[in-house]
Protein backbone atom coordinates (compact mmCIF):
# COMPACT_ATOMS: atom_id res chain seq x y z
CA UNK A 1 1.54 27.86 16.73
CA UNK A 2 -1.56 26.70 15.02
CA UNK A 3 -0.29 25.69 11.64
CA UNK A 4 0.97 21.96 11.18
CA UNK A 5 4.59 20.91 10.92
CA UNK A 6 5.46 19.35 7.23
CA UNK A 7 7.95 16.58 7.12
CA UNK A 8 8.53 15.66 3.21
CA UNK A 9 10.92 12.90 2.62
CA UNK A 10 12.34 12.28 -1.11
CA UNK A 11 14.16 9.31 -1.91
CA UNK A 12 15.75 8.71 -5.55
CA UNK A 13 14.95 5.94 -8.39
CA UNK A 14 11.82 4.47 -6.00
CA UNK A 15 9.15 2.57 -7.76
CA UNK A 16 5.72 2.83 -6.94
CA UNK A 17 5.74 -1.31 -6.37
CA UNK A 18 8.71 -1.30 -4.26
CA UNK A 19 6.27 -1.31 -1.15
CA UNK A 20 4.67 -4.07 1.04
CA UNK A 21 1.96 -1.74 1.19
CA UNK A 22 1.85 -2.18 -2.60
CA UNK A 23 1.89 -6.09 -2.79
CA UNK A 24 5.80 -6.94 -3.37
CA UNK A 25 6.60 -10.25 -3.25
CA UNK A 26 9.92 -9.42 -1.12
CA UNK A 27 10.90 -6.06 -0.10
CA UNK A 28 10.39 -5.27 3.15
CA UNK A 29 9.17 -1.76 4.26
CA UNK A 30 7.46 -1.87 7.81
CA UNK A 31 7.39 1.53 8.09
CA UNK A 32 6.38 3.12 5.02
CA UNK A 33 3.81 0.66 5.00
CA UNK A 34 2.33 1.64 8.49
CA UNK A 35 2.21 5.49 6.93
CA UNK A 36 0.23 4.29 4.49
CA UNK A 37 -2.13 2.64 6.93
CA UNK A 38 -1.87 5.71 8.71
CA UNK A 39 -3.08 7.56 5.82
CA UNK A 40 -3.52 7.52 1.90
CA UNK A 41 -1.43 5.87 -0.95
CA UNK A 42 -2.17 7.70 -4.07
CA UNK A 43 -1.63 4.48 -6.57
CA UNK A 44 -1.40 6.43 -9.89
CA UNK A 45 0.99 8.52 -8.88
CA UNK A 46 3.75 9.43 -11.75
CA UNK A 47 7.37 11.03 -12.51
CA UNK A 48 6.19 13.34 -14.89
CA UNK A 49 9.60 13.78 -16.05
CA UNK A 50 11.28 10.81 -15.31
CA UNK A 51 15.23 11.53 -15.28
CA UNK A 52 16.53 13.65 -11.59
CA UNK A 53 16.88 17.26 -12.40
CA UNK A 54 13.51 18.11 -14.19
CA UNK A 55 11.49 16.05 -11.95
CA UNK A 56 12.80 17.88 -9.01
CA UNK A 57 12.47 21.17 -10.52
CA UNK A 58 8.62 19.86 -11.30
CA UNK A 59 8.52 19.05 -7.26
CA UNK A 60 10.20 22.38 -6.21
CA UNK A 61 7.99 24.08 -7.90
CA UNK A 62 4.70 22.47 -8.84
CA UNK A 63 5.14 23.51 -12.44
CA UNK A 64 5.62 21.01 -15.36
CA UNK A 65 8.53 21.20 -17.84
CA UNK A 66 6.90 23.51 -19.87
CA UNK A 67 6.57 25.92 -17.43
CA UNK A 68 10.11 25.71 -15.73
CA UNK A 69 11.90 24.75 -18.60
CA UNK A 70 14.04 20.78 -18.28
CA UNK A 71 12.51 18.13 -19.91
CA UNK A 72 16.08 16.73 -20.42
CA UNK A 73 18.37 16.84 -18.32
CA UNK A 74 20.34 20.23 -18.07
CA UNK A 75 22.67 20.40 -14.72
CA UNK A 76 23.83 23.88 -15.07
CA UNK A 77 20.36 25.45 -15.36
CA UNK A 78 19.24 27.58 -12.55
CA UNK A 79 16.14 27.26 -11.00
CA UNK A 80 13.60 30.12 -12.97
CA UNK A 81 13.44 33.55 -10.65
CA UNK A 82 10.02 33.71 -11.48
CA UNK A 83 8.59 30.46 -10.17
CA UNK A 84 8.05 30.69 -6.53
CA UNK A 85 9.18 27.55 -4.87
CA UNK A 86 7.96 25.53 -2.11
CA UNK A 87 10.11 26.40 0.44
CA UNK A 88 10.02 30.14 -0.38
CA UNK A 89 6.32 30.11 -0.29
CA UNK A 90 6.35 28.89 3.13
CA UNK A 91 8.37 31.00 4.47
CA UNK A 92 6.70 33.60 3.68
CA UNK A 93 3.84 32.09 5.38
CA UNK A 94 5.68 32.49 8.39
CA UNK A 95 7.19 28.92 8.30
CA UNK A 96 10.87 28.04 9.17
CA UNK A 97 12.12 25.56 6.55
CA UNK A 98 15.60 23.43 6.95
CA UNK A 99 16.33 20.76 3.99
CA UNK A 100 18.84 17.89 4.52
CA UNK A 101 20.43 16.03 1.79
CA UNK A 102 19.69 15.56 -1.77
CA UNK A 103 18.18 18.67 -3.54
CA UNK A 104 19.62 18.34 -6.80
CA UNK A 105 19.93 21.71 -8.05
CA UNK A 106 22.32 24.23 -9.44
CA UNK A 107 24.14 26.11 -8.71
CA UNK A 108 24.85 23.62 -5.95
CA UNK A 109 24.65 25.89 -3.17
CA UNK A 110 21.26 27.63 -4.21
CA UNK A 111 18.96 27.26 -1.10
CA UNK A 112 15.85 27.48 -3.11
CA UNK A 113 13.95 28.93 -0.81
CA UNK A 114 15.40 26.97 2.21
CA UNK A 115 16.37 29.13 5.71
CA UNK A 116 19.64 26.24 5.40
CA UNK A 117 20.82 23.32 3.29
CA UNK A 118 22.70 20.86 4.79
CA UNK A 119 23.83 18.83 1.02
CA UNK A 120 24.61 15.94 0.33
CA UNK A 121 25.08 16.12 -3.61
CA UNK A 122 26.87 13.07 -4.19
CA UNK A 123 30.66 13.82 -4.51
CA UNK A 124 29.78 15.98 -7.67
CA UNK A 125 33.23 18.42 -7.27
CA UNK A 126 32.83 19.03 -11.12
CA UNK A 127 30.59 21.95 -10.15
CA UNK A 128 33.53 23.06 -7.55
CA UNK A 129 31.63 22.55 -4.63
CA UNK A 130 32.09 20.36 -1.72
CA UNK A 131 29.05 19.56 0.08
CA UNK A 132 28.67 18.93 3.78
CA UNK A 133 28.59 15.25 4.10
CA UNK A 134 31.44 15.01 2.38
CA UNK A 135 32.87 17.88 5.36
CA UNK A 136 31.07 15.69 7.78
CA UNK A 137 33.42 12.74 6.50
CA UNK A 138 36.83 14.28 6.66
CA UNK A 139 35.96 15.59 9.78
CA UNK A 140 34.82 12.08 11.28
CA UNK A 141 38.25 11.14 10.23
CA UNK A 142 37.29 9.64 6.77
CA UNK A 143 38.36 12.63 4.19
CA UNK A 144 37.78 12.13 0.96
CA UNK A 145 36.98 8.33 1.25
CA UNK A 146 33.27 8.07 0.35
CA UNK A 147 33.96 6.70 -3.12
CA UNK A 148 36.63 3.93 -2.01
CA UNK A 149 34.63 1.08 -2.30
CA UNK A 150 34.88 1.51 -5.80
CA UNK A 151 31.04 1.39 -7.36
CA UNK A 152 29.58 3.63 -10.19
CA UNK A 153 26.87 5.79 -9.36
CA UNK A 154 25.10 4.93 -12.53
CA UNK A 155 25.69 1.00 -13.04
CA UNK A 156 23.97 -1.76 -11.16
CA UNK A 157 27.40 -3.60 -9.28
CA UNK A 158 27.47 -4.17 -5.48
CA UNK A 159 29.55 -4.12 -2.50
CA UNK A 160 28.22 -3.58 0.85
CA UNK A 161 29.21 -0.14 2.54
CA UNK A 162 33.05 0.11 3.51
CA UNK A 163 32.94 2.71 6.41
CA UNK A 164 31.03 2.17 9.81
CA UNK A 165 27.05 2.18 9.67
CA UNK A 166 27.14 5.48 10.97
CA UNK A 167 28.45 6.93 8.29
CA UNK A 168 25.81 6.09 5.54
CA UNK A 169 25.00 8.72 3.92
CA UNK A 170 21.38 7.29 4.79
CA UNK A 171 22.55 7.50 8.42
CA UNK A 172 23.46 10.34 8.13
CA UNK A 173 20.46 12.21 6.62
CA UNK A 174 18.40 11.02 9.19
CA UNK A 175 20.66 12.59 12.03
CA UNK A 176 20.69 15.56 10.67
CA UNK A 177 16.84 15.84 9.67
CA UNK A 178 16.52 14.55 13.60
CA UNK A 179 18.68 17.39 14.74
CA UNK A 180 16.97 20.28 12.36
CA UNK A 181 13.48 18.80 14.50
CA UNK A 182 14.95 19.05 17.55
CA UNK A 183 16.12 22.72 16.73
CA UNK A 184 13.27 24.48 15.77
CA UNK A 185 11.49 27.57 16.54
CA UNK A 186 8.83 26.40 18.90
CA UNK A 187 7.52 29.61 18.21
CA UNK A 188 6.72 28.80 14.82
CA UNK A 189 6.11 26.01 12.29
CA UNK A 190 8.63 24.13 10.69
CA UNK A 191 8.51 22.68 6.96
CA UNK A 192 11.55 19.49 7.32
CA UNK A 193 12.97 18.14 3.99
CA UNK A 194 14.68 14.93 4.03
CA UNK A 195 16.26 13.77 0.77
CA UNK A 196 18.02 10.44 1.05
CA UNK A 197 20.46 9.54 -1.88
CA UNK A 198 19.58 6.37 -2.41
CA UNK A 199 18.75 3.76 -3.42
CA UNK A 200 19.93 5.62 -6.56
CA UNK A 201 23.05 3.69 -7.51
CA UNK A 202 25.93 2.86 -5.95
CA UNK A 203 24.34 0.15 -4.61
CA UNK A 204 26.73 -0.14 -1.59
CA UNK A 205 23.60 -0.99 1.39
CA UNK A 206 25.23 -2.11 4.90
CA UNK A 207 25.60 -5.64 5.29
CA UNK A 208 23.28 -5.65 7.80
CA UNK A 209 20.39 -5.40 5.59
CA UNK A 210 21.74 -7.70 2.96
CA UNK A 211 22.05 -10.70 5.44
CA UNK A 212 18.72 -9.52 6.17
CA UNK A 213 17.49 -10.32 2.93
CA UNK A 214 19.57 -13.43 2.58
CA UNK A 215 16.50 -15.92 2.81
CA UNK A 216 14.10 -14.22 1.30
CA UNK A 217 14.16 -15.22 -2.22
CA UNK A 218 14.16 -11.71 -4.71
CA UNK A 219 11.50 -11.92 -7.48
CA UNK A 220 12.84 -12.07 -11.28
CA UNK A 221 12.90 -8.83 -14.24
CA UNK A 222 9.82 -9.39 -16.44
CA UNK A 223 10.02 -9.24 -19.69
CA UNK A 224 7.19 -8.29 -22.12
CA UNK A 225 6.80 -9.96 -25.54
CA UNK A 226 7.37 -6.55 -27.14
CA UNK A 227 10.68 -6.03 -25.62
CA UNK A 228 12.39 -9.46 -26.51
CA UNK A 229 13.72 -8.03 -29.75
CA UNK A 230 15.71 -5.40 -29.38
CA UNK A 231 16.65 -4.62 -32.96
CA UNK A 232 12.55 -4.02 -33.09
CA UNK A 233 12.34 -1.59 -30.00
CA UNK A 234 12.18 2.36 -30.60
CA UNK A 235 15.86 3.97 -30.12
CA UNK A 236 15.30 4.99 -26.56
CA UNK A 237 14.50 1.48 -25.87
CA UNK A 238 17.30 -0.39 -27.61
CA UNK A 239 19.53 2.49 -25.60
CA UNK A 240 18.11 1.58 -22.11
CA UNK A 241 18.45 -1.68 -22.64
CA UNK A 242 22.16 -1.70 -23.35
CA UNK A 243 22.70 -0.35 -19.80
CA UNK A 244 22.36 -4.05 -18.65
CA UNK A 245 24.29 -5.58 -21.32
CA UNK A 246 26.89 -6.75 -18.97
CA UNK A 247 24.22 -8.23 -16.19
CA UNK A 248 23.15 -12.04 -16.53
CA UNK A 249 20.39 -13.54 -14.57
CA UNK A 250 22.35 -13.69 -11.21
CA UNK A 251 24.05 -10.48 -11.46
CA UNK A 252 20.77 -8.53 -11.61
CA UNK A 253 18.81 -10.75 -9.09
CA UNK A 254 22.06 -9.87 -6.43
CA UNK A 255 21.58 -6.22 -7.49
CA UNK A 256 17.93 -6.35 -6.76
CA UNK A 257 18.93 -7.75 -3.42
CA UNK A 258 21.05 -4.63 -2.92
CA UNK A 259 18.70 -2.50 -4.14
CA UNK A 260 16.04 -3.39 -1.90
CA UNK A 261 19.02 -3.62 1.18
CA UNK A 262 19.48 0.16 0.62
CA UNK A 263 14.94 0.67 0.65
CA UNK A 264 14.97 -1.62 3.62
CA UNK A 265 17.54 0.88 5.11
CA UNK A 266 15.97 4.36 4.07
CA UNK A 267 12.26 2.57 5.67
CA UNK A 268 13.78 2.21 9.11
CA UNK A 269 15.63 5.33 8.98
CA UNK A 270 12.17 6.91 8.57
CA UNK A 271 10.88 4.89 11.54
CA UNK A 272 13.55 6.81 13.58
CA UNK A 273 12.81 9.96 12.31
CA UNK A 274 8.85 9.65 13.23
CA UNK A 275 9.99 8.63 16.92
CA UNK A 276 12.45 11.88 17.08
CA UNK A 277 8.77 13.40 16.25
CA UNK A 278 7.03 11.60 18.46
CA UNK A 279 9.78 12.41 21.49
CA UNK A 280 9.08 15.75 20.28
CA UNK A 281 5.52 16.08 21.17
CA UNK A 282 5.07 17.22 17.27
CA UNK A 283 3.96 14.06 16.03
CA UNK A 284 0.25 14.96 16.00
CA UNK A 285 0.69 17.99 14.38
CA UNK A 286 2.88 17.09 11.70
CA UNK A 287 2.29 16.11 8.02
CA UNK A 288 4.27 13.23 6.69
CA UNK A 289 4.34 13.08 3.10
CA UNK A 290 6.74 10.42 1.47
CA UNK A 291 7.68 10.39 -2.58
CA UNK A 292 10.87 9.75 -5.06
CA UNK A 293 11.98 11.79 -8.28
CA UNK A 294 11.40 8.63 -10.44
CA UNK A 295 11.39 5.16 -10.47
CA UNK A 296 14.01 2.33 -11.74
CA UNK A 297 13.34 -0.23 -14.33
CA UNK A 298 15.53 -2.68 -12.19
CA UNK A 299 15.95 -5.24 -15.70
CA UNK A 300 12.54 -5.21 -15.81
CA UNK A 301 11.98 -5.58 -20.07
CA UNK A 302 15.57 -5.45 -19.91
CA UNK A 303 16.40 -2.05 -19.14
CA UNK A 304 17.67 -0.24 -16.26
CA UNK A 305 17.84 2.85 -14.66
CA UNK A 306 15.32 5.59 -15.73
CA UNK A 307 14.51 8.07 -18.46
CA UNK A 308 11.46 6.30 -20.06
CA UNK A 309 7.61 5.84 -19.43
CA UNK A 310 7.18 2.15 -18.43
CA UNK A 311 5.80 1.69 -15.11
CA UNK A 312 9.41 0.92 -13.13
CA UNK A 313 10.44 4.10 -14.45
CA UNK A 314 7.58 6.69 -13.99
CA UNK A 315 5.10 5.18 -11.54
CA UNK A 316 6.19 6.18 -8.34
CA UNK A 317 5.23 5.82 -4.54
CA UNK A 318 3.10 8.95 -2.88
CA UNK A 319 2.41 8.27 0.94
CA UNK A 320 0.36 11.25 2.81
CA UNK A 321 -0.30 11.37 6.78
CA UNK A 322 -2.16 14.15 8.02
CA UNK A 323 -2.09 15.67 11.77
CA UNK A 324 -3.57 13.60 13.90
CA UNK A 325 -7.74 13.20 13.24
CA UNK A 326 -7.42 15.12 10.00
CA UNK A 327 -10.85 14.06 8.39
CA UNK A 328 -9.50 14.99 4.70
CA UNK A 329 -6.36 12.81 4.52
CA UNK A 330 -8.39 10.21 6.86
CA UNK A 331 -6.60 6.80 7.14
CA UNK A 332 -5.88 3.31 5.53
CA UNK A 333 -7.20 4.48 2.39
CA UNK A 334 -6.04 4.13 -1.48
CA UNK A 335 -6.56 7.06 -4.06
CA UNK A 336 -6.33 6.20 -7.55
CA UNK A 337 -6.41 9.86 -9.19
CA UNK A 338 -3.96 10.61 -10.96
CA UNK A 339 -1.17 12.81 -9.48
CA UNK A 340 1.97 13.47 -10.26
CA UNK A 341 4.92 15.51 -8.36
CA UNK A 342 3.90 18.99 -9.41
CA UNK A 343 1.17 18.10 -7.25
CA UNK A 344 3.41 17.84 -4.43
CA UNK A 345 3.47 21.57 -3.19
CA UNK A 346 -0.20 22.62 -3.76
CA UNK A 347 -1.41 19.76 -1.54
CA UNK A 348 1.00 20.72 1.27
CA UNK A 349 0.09 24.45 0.59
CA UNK A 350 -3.27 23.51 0.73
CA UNK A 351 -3.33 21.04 4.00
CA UNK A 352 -1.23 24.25 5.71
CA UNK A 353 -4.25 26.64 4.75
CA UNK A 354 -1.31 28.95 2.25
CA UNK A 355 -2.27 30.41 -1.03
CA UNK A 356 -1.35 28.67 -4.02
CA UNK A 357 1.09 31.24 -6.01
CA UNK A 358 0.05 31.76 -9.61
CA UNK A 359 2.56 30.23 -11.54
CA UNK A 360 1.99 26.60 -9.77
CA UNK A 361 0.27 24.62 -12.15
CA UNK A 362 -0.40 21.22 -10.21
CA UNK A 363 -3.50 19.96 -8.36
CA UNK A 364 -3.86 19.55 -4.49
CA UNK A 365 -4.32 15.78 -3.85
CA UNK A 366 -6.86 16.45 -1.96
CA UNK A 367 -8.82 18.86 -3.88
CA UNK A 368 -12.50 18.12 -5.70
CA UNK A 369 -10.77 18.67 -8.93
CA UNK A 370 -8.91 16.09 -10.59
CA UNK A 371 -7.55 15.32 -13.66
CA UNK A 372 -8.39 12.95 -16.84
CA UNK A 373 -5.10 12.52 -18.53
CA UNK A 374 -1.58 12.94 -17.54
CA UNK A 375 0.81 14.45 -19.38
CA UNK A 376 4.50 13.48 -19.64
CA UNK A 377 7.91 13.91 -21.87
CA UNK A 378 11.63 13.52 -21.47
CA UNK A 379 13.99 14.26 -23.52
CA UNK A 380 14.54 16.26 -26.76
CA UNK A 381 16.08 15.00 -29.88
CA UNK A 382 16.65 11.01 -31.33
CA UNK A 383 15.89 9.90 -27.45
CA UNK A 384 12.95 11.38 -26.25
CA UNK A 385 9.42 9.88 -25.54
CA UNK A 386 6.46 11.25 -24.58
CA UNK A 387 3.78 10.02 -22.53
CA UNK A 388 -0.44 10.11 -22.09
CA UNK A 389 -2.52 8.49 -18.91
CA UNK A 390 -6.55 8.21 -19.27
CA UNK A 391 -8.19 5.85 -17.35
CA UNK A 392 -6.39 2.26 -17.67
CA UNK A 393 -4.31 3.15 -20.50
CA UNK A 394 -1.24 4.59 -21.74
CA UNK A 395 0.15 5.70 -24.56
CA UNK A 396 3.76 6.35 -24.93
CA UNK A 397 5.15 7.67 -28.29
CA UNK A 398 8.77 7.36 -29.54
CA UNK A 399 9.05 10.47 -31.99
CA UNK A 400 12.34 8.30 -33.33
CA UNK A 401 10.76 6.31 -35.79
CA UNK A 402 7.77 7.81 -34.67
CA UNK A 403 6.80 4.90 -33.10
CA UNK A 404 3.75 4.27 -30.56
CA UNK A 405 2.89 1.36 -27.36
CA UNK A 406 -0.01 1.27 -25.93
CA UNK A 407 -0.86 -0.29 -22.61
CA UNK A 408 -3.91 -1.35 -20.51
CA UNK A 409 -2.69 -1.35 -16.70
CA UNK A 410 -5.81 -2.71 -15.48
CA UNK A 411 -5.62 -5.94 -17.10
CA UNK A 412 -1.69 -5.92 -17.48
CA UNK A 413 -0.17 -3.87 -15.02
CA UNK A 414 3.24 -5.39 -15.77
CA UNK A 415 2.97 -4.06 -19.23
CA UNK A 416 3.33 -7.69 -20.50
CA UNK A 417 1.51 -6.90 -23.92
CA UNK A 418 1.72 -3.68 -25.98
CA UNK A 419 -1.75 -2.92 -27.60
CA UNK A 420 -0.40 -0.49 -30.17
CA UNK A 421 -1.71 -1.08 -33.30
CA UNK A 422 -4.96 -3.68 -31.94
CA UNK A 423 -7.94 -3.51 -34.22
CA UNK A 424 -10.20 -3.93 -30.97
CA UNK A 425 -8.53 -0.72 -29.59
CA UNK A 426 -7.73 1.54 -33.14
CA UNK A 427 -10.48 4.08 -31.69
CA UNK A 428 -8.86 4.70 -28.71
CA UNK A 429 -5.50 5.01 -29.87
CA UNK A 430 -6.69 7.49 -32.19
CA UNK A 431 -8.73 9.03 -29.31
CA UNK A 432 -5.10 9.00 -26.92
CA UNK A 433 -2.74 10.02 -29.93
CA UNK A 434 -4.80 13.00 -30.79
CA UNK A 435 -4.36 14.06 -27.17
CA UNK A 436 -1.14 13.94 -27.02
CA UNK A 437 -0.56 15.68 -30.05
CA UNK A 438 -2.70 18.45 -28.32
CA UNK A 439 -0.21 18.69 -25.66
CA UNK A 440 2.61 19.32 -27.97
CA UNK A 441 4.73 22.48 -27.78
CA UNK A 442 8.29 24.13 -28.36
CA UNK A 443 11.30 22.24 -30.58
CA UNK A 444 8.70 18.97 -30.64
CA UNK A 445 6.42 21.16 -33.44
CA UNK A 446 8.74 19.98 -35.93
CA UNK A 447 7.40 16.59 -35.65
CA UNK A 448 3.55 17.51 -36.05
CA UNK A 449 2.67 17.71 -39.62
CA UNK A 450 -0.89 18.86 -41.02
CA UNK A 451 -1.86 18.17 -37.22
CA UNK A 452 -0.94 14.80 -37.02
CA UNK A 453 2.25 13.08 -35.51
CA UNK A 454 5.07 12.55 -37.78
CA UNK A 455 8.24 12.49 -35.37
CA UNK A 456 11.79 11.99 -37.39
CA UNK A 457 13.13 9.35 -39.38
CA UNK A 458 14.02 6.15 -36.94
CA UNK A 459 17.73 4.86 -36.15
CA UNK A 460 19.09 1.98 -34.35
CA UNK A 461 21.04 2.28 -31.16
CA UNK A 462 25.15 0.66 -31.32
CA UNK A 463 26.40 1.12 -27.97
CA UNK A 464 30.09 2.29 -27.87
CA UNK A 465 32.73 2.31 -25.42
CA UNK A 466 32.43 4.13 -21.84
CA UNK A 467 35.18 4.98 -20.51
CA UNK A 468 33.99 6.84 -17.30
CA UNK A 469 32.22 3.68 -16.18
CA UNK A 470 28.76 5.11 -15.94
CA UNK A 471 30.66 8.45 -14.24
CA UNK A 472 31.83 6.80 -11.67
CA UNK A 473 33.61 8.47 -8.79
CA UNK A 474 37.05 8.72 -7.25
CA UNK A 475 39.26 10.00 -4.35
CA UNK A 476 37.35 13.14 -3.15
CA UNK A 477 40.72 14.28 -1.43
CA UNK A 478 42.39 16.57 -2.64
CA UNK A 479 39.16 18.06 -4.00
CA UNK A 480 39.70 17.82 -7.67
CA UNK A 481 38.85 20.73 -9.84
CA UNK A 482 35.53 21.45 -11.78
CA UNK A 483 35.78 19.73 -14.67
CA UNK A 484 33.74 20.50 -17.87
CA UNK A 485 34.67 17.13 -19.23
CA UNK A 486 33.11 15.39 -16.18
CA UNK A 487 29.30 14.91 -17.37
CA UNK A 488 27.46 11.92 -17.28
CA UNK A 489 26.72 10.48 -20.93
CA UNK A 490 23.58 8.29 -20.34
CA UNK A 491 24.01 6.47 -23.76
CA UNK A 492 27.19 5.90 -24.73
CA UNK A 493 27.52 5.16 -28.41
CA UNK A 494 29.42 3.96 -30.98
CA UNK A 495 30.14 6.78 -33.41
């Protein structure tokens, strides 16, 4: 075997600060933060489609929405047959690939590529598919019980985890990643993928890592000028912000708590996962490379969750370790090009010596070329945004009201101060808008007029009742039927 191993890890809702490595005030994350002394931190590294399913379609594929097709959020869409993905392009290198845990795709059981899935997709029976750690429960003696502490896997409540540690679905990503390693082909080389659920909501960590936050004191949401009126923020904003409508102060400082709890956990999990390498003998010749599908706002400017392009949301952490000695990752370094996760497979491609299919439209990390301006856009409709990088700044646009922010993240990388609309800066907002415009395509022509951006008359958010509680989950025993009526509304409103 002379071609590295590839170990990629992918958590979900990760921000690019929540990292020692990165300068957080509190969250502890030994291990990641060793990779990234071990390697490179890319620290302008972005969700380019900030919401689950499009951002992992972006990853699978290295191809941005407008190539594979979700900018929104559409969970019954199947992966494009055209768009070779990462595992299936490695494999056909030769390379044996096993993925554990969260993919995130439809239909559920699609391999993508994969010689195996072992899923863990959350409880989601409203497709009609059980996944196996939910088999690995009832057959522990815990059947259908995953969901009995009683959280919402979209709202920001705790409880610490109600079965024994060893059933964490954390814990139990991490055994079976371990046992894929320890089953391989020694014949051949092995791409491992390792997607941990959290610390995607429910927060329910092990109490073990809350007590071990319990005197370290958890750093406070900001909150920008701009965002202190929400009756004055684009629709999107108003609607994200109404996601924490029923946190005060101490509410979202404990959630915090449990959010970091659940990073804390995923971090040593990984530390056990490099010494199953290391017992291996495959250590040296292994690639680690470590990302998220987005961030989390965590109350920061009062919102929560995801699905917009301020920094909690988008920016998100990108840790690469090479084989042992290798010269082009090299170690304890910091890259600040901008990359993004369609970037994801043509760097591993590329450190593996495989051809880049045609369709893959993202940059290797590593690569001479890199890129001025980054792209981004969620949504379609009254609540999408789009997004353009250069340099320091960023401009986000609201076509709702058709509404622009601009930011300078050198000098405010908190995004404390929205520069929209600053004499001192009119040239390059002019400069970034016309850019963006330039990237425009599809259904979103309807709000370019004459060139210019004109989006669609603007509308204020009134958030109405919701009655799933964030789609919360039940009793996964019996297995209830798929359910049509079962999807997640991510902005409940009043009619």
């Amino acid at each position: 075997m002379t071609q590295p191993n590839v170990l990629l890890i992918v958590t979900d809702h990760w921000s690019a600060g929540l990292l020692g490595a990165a300068g957080h005030p509190a969250i502890q994350t030994p291990v990641l933060d060793q990779l990234a002394r071990n390697g490179v931190r890319f620290t302008s590294a972005y969700s380019e489609h900030p919401v689950c399913l499009p951002a992992r379609r972006s990853l699978m594929t290295g191809t941005s929405a407008r190539r594979h097709g979700d900018r929104s959020f559409q969970p019954q869409l199947e992966m494009p047959a055209d768009l070779p993905t990462l595992a299936q392009t490695f494999r056909d290198a030769g390379y044996q690939a096993q993925a554990v845990g969260k993919i995130h795709v439809y239909p559920q059981r699609d391999r993508i590529g994969f010689d195996d899935v072992l899923l863990d997709d959350e409880g989601r029976t409203l497709y009609g598919t059980t996944d196996d750690y939910e088999i690995y429960l009832g057959e522990a003696g815990y059947l259908g019980r995953q969901y009995d502490h009683g959280m919402s896997n979209n709202t920001y409540t705790w409880r610490p985890w109600h079965l024994p540690e060893e059933t964490h679905p954390t814990n139990w990503a991490t055994r079976m990643t371990a046992r894929a390693i320890k089953r391989r082909d020694p014949t051949r080389p092995s791409l491992w993928y390792c997607g941990y659920r959290h610390p995607h909501p429910p927060l329910v960590p092990l109490q073990s890592y809350v007590d071990l936050y319990r005197d370290i004191e958890i750093d406070a949401p900001v909150m920008g000028a701009w965002a202190q009126d929400r009756a004055a923020l684009p629709y999107n904003a108003q609607a994200t912000q109404a996601r924490g409508d029923a946190l005060n102060l101490q509410q979202a400082l404990a959630a915090r708590r449990a959010f970091y709890a659940l990073c804390t956990h995923i971090d040593h999990q990984i530390g056990s996962l490099i010494g199953t390498l290391r017992d291996e003998g495959v250590l040296d010749d292994t690639i680690v490379l470590f990302t998220t599908d987005h961030g989390d706002m965590l109350g920061n400017h009062g919102m929560w969750a995801k699905q917009v392009f301020y920094e909690g949301s988008c920016h998100i952490p990108m840790i690469l370790m090479g084989v042992a000695d290798d010269k082009r990752v090299g170690f304890q370094r910091q890259d600040d090009r901008l990359v993004c996760l369609r970037d994801v497979m043509p760097t591993l491609l590329d450190l593996c010596g495989i051809a880049l299919p045609e369709p893959v439209e993202g940059l290797s990390m590593l690569g001479d070329k890199k890129r001025e301006t980054l792209y981004g856009e969620f949504g379609e409709g009254p609540h999408a945004s789009r997004m353009l990088r250069r340099g320091s700044h960023k401009l986000i646009w609201y076509p709702c009201g058709n509404r622009f922010q601009l930011f300078d993240l050198g000098d405010d990388p908190q995004e404390l101060h929205d520069r929209a609309g600053d004499p001192s800066l009119a040239g390059l907002q002019a400069d970034l808008t016309q850019a963006l415009a330039g990237e425009i395509y599809g259904s979103d022509e309807a709000w370019v007029k004459d060139g210019a951006l004109v989006g669609e008359p603007g509308k204020t958010f009134a958030a109405g009742p919701n009655r799933s509680i964030s789609a919360t989950r039940g009793r996964q025993w019996p297995v209830s039927p798929a359910n049509d009526k079962g999807f997640m509304q991510f902005y409940p409103e009043s009619k």
